[in-house]
N, C-alpha and C. Protein backbone atom coordinates (compact mmCIF):
# COMPACT_ATOMS: atom_id res chain seq x y z
N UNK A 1 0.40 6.76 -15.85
CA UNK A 1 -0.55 5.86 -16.52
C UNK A 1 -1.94 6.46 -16.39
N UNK A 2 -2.33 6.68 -17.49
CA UNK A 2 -3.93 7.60 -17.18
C UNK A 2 -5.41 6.76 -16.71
N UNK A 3 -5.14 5.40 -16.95
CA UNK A 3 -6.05 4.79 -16.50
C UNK A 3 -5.92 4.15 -15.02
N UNK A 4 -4.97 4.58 -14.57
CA UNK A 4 -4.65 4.23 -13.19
C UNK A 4 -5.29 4.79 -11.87
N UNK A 5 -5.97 3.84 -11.33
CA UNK A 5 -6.95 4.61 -10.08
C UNK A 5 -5.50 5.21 -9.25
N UNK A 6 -4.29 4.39 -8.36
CA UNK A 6 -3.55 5.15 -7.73
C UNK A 6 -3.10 6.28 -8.74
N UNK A 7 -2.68 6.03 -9.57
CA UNK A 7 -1.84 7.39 -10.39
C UNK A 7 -3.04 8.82 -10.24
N UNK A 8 -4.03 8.07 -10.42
CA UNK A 8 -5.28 9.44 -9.99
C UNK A 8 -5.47 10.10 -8.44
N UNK A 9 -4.92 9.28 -8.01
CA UNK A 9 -4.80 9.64 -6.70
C UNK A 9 -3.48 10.38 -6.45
N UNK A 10 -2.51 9.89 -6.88
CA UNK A 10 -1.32 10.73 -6.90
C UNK A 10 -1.53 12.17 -7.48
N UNK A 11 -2.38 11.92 -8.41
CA UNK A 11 -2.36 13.23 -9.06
C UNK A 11 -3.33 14.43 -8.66
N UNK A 12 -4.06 13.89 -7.68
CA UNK A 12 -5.03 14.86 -7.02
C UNK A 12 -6.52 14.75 -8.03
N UNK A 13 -6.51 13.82 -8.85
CA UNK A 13 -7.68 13.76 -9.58
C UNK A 13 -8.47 12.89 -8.90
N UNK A 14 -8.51 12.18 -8.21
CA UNK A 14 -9.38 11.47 -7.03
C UNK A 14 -8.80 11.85 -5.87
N UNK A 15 -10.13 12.23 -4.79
CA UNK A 15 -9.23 12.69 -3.47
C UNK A 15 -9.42 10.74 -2.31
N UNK A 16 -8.56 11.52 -1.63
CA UNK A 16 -8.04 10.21 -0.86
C UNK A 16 -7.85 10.98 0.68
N UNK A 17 -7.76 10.31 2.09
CA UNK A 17 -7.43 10.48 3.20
C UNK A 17 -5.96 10.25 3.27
N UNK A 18 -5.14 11.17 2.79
CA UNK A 18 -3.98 10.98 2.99
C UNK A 18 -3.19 10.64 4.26
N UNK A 19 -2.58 9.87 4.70
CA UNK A 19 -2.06 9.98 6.18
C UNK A 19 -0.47 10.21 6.35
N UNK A 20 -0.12 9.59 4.94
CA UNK A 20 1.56 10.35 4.48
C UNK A 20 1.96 10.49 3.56
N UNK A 21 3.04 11.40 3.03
CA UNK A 21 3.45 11.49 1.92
C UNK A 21 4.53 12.05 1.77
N UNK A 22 5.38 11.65 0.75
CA UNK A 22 7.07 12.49 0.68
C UNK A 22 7.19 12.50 -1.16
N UNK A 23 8.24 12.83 -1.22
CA UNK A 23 8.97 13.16 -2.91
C UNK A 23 8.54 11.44 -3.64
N UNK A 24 8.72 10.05 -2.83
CA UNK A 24 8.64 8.90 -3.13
C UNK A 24 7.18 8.21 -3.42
N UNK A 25 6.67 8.61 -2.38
CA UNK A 25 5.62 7.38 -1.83
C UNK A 25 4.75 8.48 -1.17
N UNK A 26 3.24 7.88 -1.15
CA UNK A 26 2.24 8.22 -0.51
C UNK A 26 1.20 7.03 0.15
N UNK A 27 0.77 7.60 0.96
CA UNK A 27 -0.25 6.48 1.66
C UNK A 27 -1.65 6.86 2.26
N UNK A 28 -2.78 6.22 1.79
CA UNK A 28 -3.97 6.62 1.88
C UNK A 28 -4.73 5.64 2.63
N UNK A 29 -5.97 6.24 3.27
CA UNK A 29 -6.65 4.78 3.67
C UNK A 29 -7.41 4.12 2.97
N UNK A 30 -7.75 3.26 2.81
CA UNK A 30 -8.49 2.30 1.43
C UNK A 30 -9.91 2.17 2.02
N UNK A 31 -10.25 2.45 0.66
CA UNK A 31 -11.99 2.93 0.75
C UNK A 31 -13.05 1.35 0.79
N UNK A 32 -12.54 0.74 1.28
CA UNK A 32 -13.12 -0.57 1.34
C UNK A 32 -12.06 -1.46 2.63
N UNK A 33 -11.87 -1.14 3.32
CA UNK A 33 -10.79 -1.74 4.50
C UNK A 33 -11.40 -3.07 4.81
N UNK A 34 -10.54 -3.92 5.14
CA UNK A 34 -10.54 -5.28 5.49
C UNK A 34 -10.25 -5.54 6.85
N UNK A 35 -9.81 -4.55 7.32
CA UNK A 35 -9.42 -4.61 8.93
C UNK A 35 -9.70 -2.55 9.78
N UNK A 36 -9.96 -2.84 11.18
CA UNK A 36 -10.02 -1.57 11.66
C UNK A 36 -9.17 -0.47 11.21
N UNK A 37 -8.12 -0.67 10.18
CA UNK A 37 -6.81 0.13 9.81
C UNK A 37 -6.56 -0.74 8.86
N UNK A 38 -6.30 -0.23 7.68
CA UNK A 38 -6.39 -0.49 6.23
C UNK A 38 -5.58 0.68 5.75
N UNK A 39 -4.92 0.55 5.28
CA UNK A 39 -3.86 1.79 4.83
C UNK A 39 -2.98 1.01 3.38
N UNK A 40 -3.14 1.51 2.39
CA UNK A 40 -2.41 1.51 1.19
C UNK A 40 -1.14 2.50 1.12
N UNK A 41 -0.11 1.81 0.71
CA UNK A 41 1.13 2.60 0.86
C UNK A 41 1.59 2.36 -0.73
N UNK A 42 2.04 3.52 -1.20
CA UNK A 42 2.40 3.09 -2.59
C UNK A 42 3.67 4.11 -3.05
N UNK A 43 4.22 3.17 -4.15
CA UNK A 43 5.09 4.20 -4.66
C UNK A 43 4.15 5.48 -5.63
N UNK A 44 5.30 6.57 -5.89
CA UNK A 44 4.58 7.82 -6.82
C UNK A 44 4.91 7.15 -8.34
N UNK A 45 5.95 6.78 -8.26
CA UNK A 45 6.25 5.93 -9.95
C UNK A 45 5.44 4.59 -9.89
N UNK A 46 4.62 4.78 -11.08
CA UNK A 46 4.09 3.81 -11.60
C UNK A 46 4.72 2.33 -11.81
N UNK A 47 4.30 1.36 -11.05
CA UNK A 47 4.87 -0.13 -11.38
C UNK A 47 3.82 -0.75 -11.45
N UNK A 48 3.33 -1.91 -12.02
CA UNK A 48 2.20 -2.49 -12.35
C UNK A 48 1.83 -3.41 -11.47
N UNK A 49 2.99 -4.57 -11.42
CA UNK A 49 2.71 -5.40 -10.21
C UNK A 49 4.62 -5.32 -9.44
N UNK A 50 4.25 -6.45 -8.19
CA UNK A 50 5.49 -6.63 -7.75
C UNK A 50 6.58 -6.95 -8.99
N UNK A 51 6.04 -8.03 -9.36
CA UNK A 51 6.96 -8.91 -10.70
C UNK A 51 8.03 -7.73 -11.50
N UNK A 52 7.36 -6.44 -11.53
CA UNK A 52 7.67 -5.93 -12.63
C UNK A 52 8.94 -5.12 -11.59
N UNK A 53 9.17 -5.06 -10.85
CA UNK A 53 10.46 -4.04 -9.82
C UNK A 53 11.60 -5.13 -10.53
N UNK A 54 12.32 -3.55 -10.44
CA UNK A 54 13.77 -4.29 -10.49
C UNK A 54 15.24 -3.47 -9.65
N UNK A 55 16.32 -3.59 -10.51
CA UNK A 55 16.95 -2.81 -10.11
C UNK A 55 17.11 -1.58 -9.68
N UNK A 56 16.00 -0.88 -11.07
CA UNK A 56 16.08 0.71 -10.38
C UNK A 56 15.07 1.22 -9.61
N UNK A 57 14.33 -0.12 -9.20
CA UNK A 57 12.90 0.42 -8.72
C UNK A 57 13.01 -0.35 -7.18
N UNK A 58 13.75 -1.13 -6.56
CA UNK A 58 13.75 -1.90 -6.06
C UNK A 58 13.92 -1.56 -4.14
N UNK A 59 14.25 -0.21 -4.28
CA UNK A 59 14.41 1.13 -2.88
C UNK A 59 13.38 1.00 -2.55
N UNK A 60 11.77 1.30 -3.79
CA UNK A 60 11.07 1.57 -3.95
C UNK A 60 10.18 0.83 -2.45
N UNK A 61 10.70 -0.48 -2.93
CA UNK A 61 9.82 -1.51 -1.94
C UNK A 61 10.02 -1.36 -0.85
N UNK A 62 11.73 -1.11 -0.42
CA UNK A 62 11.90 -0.89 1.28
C UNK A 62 11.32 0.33 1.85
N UNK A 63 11.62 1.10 0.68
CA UNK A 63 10.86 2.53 1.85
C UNK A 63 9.17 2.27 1.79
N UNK A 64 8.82 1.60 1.15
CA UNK A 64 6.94 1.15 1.03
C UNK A 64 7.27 0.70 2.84
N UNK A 65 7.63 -0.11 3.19
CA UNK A 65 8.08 -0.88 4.25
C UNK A 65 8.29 -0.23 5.56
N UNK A 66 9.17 1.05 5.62
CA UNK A 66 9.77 1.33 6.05
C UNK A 66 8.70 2.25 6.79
N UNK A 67 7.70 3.02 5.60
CA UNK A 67 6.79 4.12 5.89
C UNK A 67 5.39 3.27 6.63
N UNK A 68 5.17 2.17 6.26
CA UNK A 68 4.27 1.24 6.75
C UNK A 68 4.50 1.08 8.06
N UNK A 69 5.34 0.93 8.43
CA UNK A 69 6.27 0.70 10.19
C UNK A 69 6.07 1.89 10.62
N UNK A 70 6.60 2.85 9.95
CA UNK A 70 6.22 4.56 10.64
C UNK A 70 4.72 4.92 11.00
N UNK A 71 3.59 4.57 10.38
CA UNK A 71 2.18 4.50 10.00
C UNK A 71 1.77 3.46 11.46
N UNK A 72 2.17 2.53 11.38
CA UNK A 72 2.22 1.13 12.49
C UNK A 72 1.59 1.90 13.72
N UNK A 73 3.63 2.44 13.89
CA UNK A 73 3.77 2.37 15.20
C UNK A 73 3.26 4.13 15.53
N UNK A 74 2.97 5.26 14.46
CA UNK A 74 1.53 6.60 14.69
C UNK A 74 0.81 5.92 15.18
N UNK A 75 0.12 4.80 14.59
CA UNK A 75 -1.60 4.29 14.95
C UNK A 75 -1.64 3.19 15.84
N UNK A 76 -0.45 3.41 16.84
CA UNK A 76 -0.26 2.28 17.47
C UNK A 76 -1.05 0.86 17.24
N UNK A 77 -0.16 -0.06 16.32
CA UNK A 77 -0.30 -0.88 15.81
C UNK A 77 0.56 -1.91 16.47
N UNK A 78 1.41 -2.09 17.42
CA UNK A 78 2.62 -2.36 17.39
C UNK A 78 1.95 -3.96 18.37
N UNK A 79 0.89 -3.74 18.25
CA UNK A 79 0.44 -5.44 18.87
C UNK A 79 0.50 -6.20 17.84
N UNK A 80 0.34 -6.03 16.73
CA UNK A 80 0.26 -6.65 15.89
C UNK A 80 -0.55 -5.95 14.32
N UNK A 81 0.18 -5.93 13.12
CA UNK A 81 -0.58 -5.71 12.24
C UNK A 81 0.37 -6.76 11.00
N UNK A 82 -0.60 -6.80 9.88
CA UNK A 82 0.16 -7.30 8.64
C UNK A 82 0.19 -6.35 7.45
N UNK A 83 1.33 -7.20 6.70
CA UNK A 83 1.84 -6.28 5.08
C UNK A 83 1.62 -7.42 3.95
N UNK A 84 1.03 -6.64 3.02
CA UNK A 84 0.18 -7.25 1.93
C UNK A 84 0.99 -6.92 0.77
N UNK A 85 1.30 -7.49 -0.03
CA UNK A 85 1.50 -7.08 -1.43
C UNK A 85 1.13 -8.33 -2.56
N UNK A 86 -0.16 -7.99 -3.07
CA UNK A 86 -0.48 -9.22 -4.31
C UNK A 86 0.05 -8.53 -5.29
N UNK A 87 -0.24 -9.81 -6.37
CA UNK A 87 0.65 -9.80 -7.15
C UNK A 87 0.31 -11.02 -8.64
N UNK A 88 -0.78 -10.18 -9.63
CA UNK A 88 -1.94 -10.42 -10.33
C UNK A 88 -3.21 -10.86 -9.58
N UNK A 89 -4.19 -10.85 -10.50
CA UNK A 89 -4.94 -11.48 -10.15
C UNK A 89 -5.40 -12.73 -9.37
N UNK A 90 -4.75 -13.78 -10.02
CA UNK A 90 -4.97 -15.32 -8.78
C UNK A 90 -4.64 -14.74 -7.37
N UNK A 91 -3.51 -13.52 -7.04
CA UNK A 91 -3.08 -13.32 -5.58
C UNK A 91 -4.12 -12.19 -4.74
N UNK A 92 -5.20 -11.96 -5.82
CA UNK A 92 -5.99 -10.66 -5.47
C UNK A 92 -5.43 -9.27 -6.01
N UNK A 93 -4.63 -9.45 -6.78
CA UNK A 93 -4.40 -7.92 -6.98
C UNK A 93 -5.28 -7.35 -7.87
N UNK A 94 -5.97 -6.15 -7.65
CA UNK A 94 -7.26 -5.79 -9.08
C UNK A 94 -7.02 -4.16 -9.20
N UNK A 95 -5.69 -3.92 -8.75
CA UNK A 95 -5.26 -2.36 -9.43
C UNK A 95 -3.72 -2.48 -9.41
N UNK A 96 -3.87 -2.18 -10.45
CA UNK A 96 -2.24 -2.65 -11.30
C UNK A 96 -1.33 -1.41 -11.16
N UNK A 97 -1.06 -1.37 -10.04
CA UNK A 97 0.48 -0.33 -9.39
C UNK A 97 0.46 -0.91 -8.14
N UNK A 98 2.12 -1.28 -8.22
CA UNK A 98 2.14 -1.72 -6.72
C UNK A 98 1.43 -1.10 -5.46
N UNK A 99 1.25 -2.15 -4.68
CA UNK A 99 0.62 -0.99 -3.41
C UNK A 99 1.09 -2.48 -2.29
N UNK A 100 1.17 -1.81 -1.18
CA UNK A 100 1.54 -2.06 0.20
C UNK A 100 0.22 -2.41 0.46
N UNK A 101 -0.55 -2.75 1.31
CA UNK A 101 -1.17 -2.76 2.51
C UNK A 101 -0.65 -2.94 3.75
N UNK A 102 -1.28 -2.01 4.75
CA UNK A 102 -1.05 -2.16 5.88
C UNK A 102 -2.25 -2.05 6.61
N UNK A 103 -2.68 -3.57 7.57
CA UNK A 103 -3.86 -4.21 7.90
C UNK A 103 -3.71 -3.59 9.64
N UNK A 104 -4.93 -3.49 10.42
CA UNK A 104 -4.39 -3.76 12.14
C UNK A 104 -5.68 -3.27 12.26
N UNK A 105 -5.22 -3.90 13.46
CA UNK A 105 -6.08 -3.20 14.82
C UNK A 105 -7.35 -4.36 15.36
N UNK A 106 -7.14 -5.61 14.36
CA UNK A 106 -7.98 -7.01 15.24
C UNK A 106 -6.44 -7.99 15.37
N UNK A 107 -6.93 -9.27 15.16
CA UNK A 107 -6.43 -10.14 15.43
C UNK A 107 -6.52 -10.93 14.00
N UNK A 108 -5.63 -11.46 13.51
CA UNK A 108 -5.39 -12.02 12.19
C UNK A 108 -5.34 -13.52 12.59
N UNK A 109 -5.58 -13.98 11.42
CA UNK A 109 -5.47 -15.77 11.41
C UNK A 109 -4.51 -16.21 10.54
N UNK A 110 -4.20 -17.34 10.60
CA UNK A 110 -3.32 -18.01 9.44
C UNK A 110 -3.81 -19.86 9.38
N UNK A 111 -3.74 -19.89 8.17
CA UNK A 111 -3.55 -19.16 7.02
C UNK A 111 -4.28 -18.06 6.65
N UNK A 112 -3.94 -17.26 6.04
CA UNK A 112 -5.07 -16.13 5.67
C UNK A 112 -5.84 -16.66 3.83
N UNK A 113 -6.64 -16.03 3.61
CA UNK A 113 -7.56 -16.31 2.99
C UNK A 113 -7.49 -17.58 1.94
């Protein structure tokens, strides 16, 4: 998608602090963090929002998950952190490819925002 800030990032046309990456998924730290550790985890294939996964895309989400936990427990996170995924606008989402967040390193509240 050419108007896509992650897809620009995937593509090396915006640089990013990478902290992982494989054939699937990559994960960067987000240039505006909400917590001491802010980490965006995303797939490399373009999906717009959650809504839009399906069958063939649907791996997609566990290994988002999976690499987020790996990321966690590098940055020792393992007191506690949270996983984000909005999902349009009303939920906060304002870049249209899925993305993970992965929050840590204070203390979270609930409800959250």
């Amino acid at each position: 998608m050419e108007d896509c800030l992650f897809c620009k990032i995937i593509n090396q046309e915006i640089p990013s602090n990478k902290v992982y990456e494989d054939e699937e998924i990559i994960a960067f730290e987000d240039i505006s963090p909400q917590a001491p550790t802010h980490i965006q985890v995303i797939p490399k294939q373009h999906i717009a929002r959650i809504y839009d996964v399906d069958d063939s895309t649907s791996h997609l989400v566990g290994k988002m998950t999976q690499v987020a936990n790996k990321i966690a427990k590098e940055q020792d996170l393992l007191d506690g952190y949270r996983l984000v995924i909005n999902c349009n606008p009303g939920a906060g989402q304002t870049v249209f490819h899925i993305h993970l967040h992965l929050l840590g390193g204070r203390t979270f509240k609930w409800p959250p925002g």
